[in-house]
Protein backbone atom coordinates (compact mmCIF):
# COMPACT_ATOMS: atom_id res chain seq x y z
CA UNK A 1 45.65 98.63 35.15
CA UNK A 2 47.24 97.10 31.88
CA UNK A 3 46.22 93.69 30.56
CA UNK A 4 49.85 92.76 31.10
CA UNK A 5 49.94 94.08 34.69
CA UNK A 6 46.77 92.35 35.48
CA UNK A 7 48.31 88.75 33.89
CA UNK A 8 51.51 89.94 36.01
CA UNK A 9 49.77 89.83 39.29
CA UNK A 10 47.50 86.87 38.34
CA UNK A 11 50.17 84.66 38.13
CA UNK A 12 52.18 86.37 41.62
CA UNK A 13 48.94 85.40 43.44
CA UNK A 14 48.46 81.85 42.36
CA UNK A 15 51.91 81.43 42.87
CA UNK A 16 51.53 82.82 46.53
CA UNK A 17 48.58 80.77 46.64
CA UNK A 18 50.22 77.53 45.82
CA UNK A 19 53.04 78.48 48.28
CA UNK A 20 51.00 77.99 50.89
CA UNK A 21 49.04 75.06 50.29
CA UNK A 22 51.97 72.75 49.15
CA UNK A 23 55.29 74.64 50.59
CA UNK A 24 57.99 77.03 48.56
CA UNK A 25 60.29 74.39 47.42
CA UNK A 26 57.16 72.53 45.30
CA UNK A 27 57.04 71.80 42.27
CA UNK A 28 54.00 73.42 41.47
CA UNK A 29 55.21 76.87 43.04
CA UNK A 30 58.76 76.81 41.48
CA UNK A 31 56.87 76.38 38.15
CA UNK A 32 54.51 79.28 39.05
CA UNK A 33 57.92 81.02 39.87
CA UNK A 34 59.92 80.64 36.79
CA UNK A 35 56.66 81.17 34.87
CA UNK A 36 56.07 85.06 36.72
CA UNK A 37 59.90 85.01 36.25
CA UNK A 38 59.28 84.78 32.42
CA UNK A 39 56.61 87.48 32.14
CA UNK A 40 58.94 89.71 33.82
CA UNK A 41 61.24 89.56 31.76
CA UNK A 42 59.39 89.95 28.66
CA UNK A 43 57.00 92.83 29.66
CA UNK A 44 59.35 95.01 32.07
CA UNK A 45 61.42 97.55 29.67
CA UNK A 46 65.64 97.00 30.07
CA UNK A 47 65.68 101.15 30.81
CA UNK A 48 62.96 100.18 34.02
CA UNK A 49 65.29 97.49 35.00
CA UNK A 50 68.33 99.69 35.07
CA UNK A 51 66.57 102.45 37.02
CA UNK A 52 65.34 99.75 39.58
CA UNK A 53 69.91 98.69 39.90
CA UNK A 54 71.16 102.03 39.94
CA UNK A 55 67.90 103.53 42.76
CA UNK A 56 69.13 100.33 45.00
CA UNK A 57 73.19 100.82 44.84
CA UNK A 58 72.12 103.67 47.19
CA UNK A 59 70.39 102.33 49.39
CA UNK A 60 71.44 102.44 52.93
CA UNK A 61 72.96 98.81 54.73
């Protein structure tokens, strides 16, 4: 696993941590949110993110 994938899921599990000790709407986990939200956006490539849109305009509702 990458160093970025490993900082990735780092911060997904203390935010899932934090969830539930102090709730979803905290402010501790909303912070933890926006900052995973933030890595994301950095470290996953634009042609990944397209894939990820086009593979789920096909999915079946």
């Amino acid at each position: 696993m990458k160093l970025v994938e490993l900082a990735v899921e780092k911060k997904r599990s203390q935010m899932i941590q934090t969830a539930f000790k102090t709730g979803l709407t905290s402010v501790e986990t909303v912070r933890l949110s926006q900052e995973l939200d933030e890595m994301l956006n950095v470290f996953i490539p634009p042609h990944l993110e397209e894939k990820h849109i086009n593979q789920s305009q096909f999915k079946k509702k």
